[in-house]
PDB file of N, CA and C in Angstrom:
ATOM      1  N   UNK A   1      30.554 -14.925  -8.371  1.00  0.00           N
ATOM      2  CA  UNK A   1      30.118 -14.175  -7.200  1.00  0.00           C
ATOM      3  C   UNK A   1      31.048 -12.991  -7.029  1.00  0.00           C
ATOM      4  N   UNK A   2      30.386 -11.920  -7.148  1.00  0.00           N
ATOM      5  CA  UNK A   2      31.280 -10.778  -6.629  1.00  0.00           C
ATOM      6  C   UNK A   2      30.852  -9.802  -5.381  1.00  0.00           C
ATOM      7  N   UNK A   3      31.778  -8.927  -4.920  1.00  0.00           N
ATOM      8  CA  UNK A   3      31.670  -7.945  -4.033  1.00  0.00           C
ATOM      9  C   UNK A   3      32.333  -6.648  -4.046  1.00  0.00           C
ATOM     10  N   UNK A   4      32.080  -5.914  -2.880  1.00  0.00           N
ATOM     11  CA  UNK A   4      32.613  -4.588  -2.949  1.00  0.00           C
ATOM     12  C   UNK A   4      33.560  -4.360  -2.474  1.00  0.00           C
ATOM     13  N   UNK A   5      34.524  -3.599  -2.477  1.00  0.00           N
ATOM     14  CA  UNK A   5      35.336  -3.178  -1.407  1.00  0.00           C
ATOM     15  C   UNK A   5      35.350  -1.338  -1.105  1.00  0.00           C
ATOM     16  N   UNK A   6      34.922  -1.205  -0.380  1.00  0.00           N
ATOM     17  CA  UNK A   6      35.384   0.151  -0.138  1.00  0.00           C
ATOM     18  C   UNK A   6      36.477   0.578   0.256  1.00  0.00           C
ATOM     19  N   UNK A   7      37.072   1.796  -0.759  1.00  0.00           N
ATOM     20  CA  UNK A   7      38.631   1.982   0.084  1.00  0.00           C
ATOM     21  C   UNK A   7      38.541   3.523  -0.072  1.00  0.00           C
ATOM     22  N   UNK A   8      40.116   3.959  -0.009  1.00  0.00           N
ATOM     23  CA  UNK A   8      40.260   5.552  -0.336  1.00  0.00           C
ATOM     24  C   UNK A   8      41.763   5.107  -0.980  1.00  0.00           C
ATOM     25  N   UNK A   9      41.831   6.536  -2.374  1.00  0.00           N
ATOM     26  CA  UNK A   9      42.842   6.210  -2.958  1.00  0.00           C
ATOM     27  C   UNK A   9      44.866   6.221  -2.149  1.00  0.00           C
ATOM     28  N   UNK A  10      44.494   6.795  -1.064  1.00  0.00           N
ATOM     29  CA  UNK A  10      45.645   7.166  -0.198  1.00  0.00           C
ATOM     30  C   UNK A  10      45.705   5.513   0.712  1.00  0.00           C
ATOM     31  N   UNK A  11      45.188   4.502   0.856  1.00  0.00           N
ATOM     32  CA  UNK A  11      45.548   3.326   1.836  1.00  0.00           C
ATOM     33  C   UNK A  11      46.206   2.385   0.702  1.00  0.00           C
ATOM     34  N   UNK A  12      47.181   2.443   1.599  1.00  0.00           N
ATOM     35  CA  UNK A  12      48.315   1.080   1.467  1.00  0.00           C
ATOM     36  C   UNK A  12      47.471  -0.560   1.133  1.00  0.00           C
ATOM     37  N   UNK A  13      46.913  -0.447   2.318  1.00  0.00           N
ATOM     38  CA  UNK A  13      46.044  -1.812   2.362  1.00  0.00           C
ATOM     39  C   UNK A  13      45.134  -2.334   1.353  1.00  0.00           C
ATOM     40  N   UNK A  14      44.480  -1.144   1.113  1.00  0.00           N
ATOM     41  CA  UNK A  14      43.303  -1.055   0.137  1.00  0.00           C
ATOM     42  C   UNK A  14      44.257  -1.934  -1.202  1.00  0.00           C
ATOM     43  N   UNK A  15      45.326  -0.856  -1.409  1.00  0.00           N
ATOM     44  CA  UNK A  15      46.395  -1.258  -2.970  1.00  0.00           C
ATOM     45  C   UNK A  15      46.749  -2.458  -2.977  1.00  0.00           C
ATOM     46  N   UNK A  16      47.044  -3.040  -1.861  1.00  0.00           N
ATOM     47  CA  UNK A  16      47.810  -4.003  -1.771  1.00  0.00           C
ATOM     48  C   UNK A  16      46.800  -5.487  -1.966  1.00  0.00           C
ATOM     49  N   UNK A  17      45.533  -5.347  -1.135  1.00  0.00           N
ATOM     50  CA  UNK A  17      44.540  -6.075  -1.424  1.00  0.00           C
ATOM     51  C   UNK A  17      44.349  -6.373  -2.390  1.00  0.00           C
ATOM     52  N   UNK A  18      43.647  -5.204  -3.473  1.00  0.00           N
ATOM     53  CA  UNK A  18      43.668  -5.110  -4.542  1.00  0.00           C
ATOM     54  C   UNK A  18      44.328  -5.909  -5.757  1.00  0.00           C
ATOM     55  N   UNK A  19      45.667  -5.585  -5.015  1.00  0.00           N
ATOM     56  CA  UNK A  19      46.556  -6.107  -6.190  1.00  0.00           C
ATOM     57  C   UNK A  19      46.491  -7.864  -6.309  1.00  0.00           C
ATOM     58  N   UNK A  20      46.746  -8.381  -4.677  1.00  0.00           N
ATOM     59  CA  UNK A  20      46.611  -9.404  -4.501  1.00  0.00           C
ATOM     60  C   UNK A  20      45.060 -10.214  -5.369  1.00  0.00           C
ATOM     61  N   UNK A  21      44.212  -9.977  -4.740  1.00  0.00           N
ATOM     62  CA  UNK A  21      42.834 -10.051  -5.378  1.00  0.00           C
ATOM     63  C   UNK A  21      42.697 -10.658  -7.011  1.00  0.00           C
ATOM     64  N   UNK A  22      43.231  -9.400  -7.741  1.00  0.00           N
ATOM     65  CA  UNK A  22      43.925  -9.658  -9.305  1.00  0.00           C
ATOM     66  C   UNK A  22      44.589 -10.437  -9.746  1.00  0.00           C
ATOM     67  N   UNK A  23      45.442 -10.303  -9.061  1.00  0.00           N
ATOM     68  CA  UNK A  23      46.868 -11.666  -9.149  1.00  0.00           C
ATOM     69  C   UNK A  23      45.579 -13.044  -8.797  1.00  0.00           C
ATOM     70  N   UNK A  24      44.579 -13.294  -8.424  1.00  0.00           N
ATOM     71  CA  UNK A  24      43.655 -14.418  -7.956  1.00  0.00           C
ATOM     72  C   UNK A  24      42.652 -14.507  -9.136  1.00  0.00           C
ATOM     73  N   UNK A  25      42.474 -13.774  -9.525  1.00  0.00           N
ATOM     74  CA  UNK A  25      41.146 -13.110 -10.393  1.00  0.00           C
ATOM     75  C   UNK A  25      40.211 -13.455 -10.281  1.00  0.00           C
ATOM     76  N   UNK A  26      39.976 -12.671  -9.249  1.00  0.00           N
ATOM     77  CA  UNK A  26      38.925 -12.388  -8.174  1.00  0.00           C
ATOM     78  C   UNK A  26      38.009 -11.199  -8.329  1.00  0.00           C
ATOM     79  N   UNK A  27      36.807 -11.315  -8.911  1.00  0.00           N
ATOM     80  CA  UNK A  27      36.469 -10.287  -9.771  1.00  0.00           C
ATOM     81  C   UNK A  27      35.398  -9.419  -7.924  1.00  0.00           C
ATOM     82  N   UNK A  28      35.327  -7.914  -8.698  1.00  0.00           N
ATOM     83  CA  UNK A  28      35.056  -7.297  -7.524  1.00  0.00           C
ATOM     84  C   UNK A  28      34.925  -5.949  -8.094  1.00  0.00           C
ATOM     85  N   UNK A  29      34.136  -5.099  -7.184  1.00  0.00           N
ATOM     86  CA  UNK A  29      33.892  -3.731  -7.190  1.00  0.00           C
ATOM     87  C   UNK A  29      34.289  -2.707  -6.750  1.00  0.00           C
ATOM     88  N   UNK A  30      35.006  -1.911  -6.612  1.00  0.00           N
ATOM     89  CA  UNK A  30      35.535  -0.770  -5.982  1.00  0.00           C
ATOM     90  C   UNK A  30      34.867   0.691  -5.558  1.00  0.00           C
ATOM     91  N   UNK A  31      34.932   1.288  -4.789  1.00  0.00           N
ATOM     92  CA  UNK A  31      34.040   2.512  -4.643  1.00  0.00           C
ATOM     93  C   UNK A  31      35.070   2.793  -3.548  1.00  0.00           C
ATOM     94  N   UNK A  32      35.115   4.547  -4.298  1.00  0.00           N
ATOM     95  CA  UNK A  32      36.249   4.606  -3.440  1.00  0.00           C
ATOM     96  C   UNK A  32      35.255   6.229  -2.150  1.00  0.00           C
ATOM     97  N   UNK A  33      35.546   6.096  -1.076  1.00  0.00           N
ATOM     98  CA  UNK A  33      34.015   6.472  -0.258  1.00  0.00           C
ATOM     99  C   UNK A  33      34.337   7.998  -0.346  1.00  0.00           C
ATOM    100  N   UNK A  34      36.344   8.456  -0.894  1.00  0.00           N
ATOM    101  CA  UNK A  34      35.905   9.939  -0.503  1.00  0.00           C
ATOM    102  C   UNK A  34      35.571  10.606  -2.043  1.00  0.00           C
ATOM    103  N   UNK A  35      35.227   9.571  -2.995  1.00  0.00           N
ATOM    104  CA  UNK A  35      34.996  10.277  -4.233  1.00  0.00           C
ATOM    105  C   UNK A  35      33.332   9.917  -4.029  1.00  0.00           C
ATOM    106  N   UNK A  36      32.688   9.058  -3.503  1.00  0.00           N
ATOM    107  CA  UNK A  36      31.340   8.943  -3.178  1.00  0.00           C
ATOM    108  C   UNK A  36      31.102   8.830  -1.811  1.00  0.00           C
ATOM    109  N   UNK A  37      30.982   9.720  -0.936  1.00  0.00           N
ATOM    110  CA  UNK A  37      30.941   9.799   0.476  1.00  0.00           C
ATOM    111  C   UNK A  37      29.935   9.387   0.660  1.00  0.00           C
ATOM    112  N   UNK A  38      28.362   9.103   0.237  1.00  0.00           N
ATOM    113  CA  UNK A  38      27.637   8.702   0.234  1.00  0.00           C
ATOM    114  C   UNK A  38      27.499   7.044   1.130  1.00  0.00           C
ATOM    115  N   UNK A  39      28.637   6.420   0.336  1.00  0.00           N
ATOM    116  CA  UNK A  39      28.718   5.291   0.496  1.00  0.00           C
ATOM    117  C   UNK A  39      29.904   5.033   2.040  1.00  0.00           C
ATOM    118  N   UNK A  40      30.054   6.058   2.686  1.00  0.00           N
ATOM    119  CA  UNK A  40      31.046   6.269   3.843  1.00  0.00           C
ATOM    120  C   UNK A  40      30.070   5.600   5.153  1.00  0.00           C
ATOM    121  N   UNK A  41      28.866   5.681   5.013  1.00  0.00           N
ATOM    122  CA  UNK A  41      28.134   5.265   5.914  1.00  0.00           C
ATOM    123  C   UNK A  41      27.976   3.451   5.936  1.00  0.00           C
ATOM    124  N   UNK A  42      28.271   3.103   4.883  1.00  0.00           N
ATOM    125  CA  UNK A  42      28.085   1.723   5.108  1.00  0.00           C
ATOM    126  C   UNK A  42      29.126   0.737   5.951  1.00  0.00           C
ATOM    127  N   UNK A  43      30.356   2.078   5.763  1.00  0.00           N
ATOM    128  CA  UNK A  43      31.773   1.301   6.067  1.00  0.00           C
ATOM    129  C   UNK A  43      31.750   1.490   7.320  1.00  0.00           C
ATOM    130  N   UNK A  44      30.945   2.694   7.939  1.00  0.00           N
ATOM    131  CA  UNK A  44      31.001   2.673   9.311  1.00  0.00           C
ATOM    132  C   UNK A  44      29.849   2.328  10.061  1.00  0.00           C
ATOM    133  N   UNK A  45      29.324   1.624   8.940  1.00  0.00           N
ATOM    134  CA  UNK A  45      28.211   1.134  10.062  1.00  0.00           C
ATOM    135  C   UNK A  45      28.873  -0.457  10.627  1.00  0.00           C
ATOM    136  N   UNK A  46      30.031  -0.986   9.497  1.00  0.00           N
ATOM    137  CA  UNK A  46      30.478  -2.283   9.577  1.00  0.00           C
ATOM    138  C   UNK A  46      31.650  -2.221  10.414  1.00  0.00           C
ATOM    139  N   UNK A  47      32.208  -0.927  10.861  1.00  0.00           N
ATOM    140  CA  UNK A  47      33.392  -0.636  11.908  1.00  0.00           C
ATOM    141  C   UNK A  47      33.249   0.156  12.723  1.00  0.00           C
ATOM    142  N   UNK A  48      32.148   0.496  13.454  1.00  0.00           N
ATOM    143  CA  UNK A  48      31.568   0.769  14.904  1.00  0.00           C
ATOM    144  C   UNK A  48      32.077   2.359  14.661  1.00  0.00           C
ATOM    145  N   UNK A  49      31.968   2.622  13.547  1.00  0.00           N
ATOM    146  CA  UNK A  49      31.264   4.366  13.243  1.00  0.00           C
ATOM    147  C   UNK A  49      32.943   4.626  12.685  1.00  0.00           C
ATOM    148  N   UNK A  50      33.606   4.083  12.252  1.00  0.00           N
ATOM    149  CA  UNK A  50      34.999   4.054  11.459  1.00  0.00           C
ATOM    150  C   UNK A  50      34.719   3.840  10.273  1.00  0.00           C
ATOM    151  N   UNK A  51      35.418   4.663   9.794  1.00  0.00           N
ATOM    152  CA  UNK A  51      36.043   4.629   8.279  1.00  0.00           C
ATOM    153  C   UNK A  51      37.273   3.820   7.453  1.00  0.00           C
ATOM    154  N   UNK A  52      37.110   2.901   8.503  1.00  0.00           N
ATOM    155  CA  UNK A  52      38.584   1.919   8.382  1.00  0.00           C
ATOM    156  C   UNK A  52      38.392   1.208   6.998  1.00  0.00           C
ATOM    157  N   UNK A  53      39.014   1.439   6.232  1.00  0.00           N
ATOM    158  CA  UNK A  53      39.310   0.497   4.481  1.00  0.00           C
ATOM    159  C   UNK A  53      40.495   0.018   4.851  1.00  0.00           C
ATOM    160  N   UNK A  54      40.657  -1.193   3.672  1.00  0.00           N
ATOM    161  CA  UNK A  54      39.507  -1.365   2.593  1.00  0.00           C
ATOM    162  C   UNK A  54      38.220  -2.526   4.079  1.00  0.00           C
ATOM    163  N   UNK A  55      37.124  -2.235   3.417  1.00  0.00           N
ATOM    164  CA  UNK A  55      36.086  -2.817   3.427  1.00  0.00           C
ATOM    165  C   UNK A  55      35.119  -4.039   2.509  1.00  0.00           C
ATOM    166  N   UNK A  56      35.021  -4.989   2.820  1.00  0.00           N
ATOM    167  CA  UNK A  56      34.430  -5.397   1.991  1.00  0.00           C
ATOM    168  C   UNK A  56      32.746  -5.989   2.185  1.00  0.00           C
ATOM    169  N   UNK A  57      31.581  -6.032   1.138  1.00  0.00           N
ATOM    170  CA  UNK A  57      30.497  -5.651   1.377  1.00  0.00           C
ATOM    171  C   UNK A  57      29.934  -6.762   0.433  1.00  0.00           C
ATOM    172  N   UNK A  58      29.510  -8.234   1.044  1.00  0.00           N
ATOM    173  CA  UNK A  58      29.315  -9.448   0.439  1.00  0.00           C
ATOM    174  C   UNK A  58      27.613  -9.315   0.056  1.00  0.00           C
ATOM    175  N   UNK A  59      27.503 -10.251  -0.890  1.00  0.00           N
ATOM    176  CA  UNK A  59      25.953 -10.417  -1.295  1.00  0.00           C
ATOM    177  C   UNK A  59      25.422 -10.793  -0.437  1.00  0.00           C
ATOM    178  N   UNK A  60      25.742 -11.487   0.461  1.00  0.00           N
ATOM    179  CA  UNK A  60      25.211 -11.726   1.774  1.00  0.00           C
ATOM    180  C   UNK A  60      24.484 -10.769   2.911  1.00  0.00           C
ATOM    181  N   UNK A  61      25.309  -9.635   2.462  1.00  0.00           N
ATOM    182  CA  UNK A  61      25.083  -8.382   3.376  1.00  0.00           C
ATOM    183  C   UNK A  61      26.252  -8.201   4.539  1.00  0.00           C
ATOM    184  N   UNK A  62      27.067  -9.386   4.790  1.00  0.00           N
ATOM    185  CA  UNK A  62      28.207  -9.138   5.971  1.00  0.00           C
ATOM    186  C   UNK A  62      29.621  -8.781   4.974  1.00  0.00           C
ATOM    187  N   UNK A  63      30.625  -8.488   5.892  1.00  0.00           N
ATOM    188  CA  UNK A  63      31.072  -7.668   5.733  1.00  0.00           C
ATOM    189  C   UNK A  63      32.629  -8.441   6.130  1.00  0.00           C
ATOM    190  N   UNK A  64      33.876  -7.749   5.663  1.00  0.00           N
ATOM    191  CA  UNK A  64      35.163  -8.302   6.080  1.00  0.00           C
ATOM    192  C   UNK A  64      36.036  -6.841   5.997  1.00  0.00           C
ATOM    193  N   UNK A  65      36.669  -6.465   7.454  1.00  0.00           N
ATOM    194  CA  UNK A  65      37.504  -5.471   6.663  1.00  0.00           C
ATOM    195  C   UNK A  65      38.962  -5.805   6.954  1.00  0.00           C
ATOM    196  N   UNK A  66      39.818  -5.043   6.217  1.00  0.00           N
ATOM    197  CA  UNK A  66      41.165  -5.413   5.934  1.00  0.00           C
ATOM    198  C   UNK A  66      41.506  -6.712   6.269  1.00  0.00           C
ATOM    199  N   UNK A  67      40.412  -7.589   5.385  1.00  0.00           N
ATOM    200  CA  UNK A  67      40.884  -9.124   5.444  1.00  0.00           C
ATOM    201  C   UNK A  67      42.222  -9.696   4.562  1.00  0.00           C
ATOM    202  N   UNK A  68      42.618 -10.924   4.717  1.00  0.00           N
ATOM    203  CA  UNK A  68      43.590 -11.743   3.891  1.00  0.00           C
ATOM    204  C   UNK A  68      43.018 -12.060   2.812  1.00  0.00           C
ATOM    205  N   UNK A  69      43.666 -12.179   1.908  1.00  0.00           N
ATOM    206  CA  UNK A  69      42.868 -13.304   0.204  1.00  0.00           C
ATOM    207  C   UNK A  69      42.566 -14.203   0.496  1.00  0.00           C
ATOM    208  N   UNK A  70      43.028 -15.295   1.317  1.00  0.00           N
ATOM    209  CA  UNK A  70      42.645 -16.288   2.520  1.00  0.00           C
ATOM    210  C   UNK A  70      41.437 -16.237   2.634  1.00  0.00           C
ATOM    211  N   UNK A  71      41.223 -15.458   3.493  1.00  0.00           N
ATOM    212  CA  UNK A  71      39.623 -14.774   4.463  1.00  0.00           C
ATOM    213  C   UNK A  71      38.803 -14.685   2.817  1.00  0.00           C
ATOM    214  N   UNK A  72      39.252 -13.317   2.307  1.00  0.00           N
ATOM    215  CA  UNK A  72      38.144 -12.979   1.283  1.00  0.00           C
ATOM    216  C   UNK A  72      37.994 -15.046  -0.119  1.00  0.00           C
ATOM    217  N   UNK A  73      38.691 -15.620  -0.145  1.00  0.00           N
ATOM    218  CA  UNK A  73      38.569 -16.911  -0.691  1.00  0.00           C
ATOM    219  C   UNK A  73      37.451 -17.630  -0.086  1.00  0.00           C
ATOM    220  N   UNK A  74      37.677 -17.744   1.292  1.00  0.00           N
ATOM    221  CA  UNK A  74      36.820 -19.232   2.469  1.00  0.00           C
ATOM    222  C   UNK A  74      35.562 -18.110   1.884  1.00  0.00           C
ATOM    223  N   UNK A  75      35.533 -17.047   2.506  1.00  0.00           N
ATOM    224  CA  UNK A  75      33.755 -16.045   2.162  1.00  0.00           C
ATOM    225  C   UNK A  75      33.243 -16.516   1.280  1.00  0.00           C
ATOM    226  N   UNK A  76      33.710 -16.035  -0.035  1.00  0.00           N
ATOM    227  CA  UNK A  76      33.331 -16.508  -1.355  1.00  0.00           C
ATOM    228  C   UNK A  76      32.776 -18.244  -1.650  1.00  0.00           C
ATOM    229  N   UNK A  77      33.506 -18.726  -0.701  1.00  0.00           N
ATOM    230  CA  UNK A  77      33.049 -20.107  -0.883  1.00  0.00           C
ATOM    231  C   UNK A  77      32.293 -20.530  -0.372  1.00  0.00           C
ATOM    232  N   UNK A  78      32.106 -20.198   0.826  1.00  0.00           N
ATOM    233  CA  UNK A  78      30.869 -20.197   1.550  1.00  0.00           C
ATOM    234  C   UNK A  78      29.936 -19.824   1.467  1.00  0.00           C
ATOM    235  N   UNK A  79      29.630 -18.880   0.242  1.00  0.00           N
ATOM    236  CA  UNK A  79      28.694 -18.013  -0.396  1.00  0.00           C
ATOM    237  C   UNK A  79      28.408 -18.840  -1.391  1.00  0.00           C
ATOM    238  N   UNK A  80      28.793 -19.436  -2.232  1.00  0.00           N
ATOM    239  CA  UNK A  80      28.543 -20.363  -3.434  1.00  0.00           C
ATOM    240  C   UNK A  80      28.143 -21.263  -2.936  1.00  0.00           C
TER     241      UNK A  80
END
């Protein structure tokens, strides 16, 4: 099961997620929204018109932002 995360290459959080995530291998998608702004609308439709990353964007259709590996783990499992 995988998902998205939306970030921008300048957040701390986004990197750090990231990294964590990997270290799990935790497979996942990246889009980063100011190289595809396109995709800027989804993040703020999930943070009340914010651009707050990282974001993440489940097969489910809901959403987690600047969650724990914790948080993004229980999702995933609850999804399977």
């Amino acid at each position: 099961m995988t998902f998205t995360m939306f970030s921008t290459p300048w957040c701390g959080y986004c990197h750090r997620l990231k990294s964590q995530l990997d270290r799990e291998g935790i497979e996942f998608t990246i889009i980063d929204i100011e190289a595809e702004p396109e995709h800027a609308f989804t993040v703020e439709q999930a943070n009340g018109g914010n651009q707050t990353v990282p974001t993440l964007l489940f097969t489910d259709g809901s959403t987690l932002t600047n969650p724990s590996v914790a948080q993004v783990k229980e999702k995933l499992a609850a999804l399977s």
